[in-house]
Protein backbone atom coordinates (compact mmCIF):
# COMPACT_ATOMS: atom_id res chain seq x y z
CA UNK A 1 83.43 130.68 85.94
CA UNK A 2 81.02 129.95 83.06
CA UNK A 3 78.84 126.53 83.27
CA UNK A 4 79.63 123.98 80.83
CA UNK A 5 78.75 120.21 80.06
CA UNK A 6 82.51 118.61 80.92
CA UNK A 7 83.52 115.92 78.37
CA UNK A 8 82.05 112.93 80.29
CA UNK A 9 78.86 114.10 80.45
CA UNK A 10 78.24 114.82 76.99
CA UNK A 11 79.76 111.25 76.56
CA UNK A 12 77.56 110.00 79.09
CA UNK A 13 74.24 111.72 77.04
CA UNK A 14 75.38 110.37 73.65
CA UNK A 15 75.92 107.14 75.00
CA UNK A 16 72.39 106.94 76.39
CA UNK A 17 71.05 108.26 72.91
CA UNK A 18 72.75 105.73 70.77
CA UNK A 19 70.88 103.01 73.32
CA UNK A 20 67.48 104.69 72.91
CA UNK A 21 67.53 104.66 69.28
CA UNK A 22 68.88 100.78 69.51
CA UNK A 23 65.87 100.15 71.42
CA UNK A 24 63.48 102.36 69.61
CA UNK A 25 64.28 101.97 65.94
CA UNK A 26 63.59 97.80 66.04
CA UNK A 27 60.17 99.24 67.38
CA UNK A 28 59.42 102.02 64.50
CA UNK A 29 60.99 99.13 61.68
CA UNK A 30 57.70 96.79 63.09
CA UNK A 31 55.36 99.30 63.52
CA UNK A 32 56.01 100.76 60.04
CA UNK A 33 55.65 96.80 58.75
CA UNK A 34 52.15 96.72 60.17
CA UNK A 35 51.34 99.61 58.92
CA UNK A 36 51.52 97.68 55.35
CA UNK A 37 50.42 94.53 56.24
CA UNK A 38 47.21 96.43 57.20
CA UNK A 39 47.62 98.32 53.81
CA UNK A 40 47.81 95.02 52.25
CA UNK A 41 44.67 93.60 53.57
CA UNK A 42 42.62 96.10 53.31
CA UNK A 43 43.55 96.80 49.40
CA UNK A 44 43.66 93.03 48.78
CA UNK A 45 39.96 92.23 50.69
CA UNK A 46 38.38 94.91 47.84
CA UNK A 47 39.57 92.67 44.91
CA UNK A 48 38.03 89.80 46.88
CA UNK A 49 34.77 91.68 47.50
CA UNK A 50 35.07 92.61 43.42
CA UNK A 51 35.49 88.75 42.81
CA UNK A 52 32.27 88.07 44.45
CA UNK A 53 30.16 90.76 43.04
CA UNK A 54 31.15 89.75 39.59
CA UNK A 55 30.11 86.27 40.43
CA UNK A 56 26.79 87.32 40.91
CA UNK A 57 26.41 89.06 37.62
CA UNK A 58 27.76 86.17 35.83
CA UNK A 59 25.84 83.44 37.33
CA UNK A 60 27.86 82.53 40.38
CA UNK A 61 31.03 82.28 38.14
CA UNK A 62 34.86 83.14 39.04
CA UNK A 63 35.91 85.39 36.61
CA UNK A 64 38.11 83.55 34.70
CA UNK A 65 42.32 83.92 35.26
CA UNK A 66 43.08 83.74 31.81
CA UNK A 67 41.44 82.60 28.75
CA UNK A 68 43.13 80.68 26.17
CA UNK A 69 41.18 80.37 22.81
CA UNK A 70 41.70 78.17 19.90
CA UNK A 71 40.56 80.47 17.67
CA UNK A 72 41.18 83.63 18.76
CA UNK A 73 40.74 86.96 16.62
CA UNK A 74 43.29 87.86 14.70
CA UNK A 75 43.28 91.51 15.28
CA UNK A 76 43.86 90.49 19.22
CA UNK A 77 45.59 87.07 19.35
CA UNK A 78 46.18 87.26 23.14
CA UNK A 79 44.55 85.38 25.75
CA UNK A 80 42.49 87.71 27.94
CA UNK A 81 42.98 87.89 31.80
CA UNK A 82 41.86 88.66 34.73
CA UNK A 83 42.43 92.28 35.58
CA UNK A 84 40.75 94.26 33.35
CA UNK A 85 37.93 92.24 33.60
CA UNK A 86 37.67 92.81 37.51
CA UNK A 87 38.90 96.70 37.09
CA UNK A 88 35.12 97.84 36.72
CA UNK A 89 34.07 96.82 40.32
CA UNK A 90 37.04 98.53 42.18
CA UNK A 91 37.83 101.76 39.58
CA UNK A 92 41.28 101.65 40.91
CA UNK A 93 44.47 99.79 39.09
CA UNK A 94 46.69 100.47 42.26
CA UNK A 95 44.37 98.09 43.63
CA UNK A 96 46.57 95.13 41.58
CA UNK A 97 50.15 95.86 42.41
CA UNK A 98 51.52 95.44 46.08
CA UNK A 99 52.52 98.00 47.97
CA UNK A 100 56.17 99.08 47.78
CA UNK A 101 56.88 97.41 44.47
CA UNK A 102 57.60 98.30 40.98
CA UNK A 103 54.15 96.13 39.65
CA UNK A 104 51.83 98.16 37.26
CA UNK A 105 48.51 97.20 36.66
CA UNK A 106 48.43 94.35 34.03
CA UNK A 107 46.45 95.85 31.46
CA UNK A 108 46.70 93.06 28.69
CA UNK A 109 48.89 89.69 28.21
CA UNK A 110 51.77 91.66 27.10
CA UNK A 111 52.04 93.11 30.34
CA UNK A 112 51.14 90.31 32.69
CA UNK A 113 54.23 89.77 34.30
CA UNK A 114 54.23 93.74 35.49
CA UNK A 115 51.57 93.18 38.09
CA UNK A 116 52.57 92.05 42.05
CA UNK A 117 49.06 90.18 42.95
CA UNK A 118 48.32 87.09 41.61
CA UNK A 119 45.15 85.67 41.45
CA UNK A 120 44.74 81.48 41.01
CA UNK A 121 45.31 79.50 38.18
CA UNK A 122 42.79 77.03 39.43
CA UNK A 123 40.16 79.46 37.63
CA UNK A 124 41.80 79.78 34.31
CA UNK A 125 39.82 78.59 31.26
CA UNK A 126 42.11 76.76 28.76
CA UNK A 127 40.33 75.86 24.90
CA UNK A 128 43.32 75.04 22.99
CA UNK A 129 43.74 70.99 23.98
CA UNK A 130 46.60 71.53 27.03
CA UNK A 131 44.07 71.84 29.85
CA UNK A 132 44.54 70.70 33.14
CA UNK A 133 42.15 67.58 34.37
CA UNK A 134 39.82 68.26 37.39
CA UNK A 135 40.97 66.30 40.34
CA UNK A 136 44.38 65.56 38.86
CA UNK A 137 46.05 68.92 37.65
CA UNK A 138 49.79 68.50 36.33
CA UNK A 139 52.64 70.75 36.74
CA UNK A 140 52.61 73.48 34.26
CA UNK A 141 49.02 73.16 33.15
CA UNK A 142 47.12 76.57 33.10
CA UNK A 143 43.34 76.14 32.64
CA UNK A 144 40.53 74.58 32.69
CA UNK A 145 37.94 73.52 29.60
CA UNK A 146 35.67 75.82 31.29
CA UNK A 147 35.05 78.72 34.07
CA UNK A 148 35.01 77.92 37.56
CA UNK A 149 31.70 78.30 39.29
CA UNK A 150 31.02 78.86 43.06
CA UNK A 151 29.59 75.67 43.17
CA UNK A 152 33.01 73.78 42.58
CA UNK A 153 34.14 75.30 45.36
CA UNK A 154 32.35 73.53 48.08
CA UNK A 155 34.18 75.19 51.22
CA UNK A 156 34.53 78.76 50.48
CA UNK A 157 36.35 80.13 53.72
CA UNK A 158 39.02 77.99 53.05
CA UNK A 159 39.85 78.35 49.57
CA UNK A 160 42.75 80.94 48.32
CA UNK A 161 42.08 83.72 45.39
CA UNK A 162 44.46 85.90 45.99
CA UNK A 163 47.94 86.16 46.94
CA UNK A 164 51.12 88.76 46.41
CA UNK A 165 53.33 87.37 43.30
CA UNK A 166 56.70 88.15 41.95
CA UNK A 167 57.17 90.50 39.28
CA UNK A 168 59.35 92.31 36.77
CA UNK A 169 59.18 93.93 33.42
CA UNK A 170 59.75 90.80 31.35
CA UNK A 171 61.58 87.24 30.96
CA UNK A 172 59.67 84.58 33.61
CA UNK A 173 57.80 86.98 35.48
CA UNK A 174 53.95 86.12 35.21
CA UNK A 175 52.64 88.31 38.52
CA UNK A 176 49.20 88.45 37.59
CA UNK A 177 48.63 84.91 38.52
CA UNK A 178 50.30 81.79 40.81
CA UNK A 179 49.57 78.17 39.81
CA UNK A 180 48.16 76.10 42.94
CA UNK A 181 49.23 73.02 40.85
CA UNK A 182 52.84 73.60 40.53
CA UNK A 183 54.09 73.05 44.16
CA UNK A 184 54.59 69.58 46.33
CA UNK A 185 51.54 67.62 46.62
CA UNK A 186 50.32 66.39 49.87
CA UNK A 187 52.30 62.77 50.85
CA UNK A 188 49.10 61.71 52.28
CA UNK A 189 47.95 61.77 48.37
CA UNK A 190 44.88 64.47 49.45
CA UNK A 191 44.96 66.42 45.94
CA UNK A 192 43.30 69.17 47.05
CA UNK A 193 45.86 69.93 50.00
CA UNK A 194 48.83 70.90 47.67
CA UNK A 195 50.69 73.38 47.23
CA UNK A 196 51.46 76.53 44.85
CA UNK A 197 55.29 76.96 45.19
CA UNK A 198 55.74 79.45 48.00
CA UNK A 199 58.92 81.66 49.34
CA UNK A 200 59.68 84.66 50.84
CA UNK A 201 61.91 85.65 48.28
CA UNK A 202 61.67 86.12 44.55
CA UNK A 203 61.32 82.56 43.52
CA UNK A 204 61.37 83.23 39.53
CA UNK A 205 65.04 84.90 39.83
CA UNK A 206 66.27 82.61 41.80
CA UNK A 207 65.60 79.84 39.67
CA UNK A 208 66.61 80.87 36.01
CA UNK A 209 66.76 77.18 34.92
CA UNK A 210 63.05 76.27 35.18
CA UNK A 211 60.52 77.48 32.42
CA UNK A 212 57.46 79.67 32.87
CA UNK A 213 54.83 77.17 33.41
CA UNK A 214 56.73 75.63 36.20
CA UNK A 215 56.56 78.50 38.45
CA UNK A 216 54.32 80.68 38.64
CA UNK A 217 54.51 81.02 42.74
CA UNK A 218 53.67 83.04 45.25
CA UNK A 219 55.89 85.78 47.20
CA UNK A 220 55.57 86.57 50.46
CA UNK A 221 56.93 90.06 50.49
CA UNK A 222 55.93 91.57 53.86
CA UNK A 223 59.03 91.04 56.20
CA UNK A 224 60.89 88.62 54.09
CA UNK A 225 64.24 87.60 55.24
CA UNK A 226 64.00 84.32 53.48
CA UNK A 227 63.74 81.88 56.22
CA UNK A 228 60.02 81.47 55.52
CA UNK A 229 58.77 84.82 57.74
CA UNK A 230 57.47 86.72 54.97
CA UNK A 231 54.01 87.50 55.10
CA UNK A 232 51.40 88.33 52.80
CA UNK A 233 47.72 88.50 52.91
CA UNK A 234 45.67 86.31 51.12
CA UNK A 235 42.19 86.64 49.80
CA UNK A 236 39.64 83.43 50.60
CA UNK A 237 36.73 82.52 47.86
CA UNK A 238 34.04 84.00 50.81
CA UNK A 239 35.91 87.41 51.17
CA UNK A 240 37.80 87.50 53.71
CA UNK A 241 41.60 88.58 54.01
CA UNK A 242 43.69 87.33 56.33
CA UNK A 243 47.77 87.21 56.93
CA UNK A 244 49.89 84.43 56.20
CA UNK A 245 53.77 83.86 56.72
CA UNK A 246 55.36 81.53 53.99
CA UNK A 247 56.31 79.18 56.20
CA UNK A 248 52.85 78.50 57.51
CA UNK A 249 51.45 78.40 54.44
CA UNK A 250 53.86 75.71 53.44
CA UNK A 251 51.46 73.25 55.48
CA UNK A 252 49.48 70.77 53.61
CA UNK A 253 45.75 71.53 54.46
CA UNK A 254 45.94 75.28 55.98
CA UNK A 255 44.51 76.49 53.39
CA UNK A 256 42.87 74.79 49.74
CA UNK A 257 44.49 76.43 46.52
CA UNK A 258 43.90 72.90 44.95
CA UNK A 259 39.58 73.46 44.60
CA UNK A 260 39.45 71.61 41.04
């Protein structure tokens, strides 16, 4: 008689495969998630780095978000931003978009929305008359009448640059930046403890009825399952990276987007 595997026992072997990979693949899905969250902070900790290097060629100043001109030339009528301007420290545009996303690098203001890392509105530079007021920014408001400097920001290893944004090739989208002001303010009436809006999900499509200004948020992309465990890292005015869920960032006082 030959030797075979009987019926049952190659039951019994697929049986005890099918648990394996139930308990293995849970395992590989987290280890492969923290395998880009580490991604993240390490190519999110070199725009930081970038932001303080070109503060010290400009004379401890944040390079500016955006700039909004009253005047500006007619042969290039669009506000300049951020990116490009930052692009000569790190020589790299992947740097800019998040991994595992669509973004591009936003080379101009026609392509802003393209880009999947946002860096704060609280440094934008606004000359046209609809700037926001130090110590009492509105909803929607964009910039500042001038650049921030290092100096405004008087607690450094607190303060958020940097954070993973929502993007997409056009409508609402505007992924280059998030606005700290647009988000609840603190109900102890601390300005600088509110919030940027902040969700796990894609906040822009999910909200077709509000207009540009009034968004602008923050997307927590790492792990997102919408119930406020989405991660992403976020870059502090000293340098250094660290993780963040949305729902722990959705504390008043964890961390200061608010610094003017």
């Amino acid at each position: 008689m030959k030797k075979a595997f009987t019926l049952i026992e190659l039951l019994v072997v697929i049986a005890i495969i099918a648990i394996l990979a139930a308990i293995l693949f849970p395992v590989f899905a987290q280890a492969k998630l923290a395998a880009k969250k580490s991604r993240a902070l390490a190519q999110m900790k070199q725009l930081g780095t970038a932001i303080y290097i070109y503060a010290g060629d400009y004379d401890d100043y944040f390079v500016p978000s955006s700039i909004r001109l009253l005047n500006p030339d007619p042969a290039d009528p669009n506000p300049a931003i951020w990116p490009p301007k930052v692009l000569p420290y790190v020589k790299n545009t992947e740097l800019f978009v998040a991994h595992d996303t669509n973004g591009t690098f936003a080379t101009d203001w026609t392509t802003r929305q393209n880009q999947s890392i946002g860096f704060t509105d609280a440094a934008g530079v606004d000359y046209t008359g609809t700037q926001c007021t130090a110590g009492a920014a509105t909803v929607g408001c964009e910039g500042f009448g001038g650049a921030a400097n290092f100096s405004t920001a008087d607690e450094p290893a607190s303060i958020g640059l940097f954070a993973t944004t929502p993007n997409g090739v056009g409508g609402k989208w505007r992924g280059y930046v998030f606005n700290p002001y647009n988000g609840p303010s603190d109900p102890g009436g601390v300005y600088k403890n509110g919030l940027p809006i902040i969700a796990d999900y894609d906040y822009v499509a999910a909200n077709p009825g509000l207009s540009p200004g009034e968004m602008k948020p923050i997307f927590a992309r790492y792990g997102a399952d919408k119930q406020g465990n989405g991660m992403t890292p976020v870059i502090f005015a000293d340098s250094h990276a660290r993780m963040y869920s949305s729902k722990s960032m959705n504390s008043y006082g964890k961390i200061i987007w608010r610094f003017r």
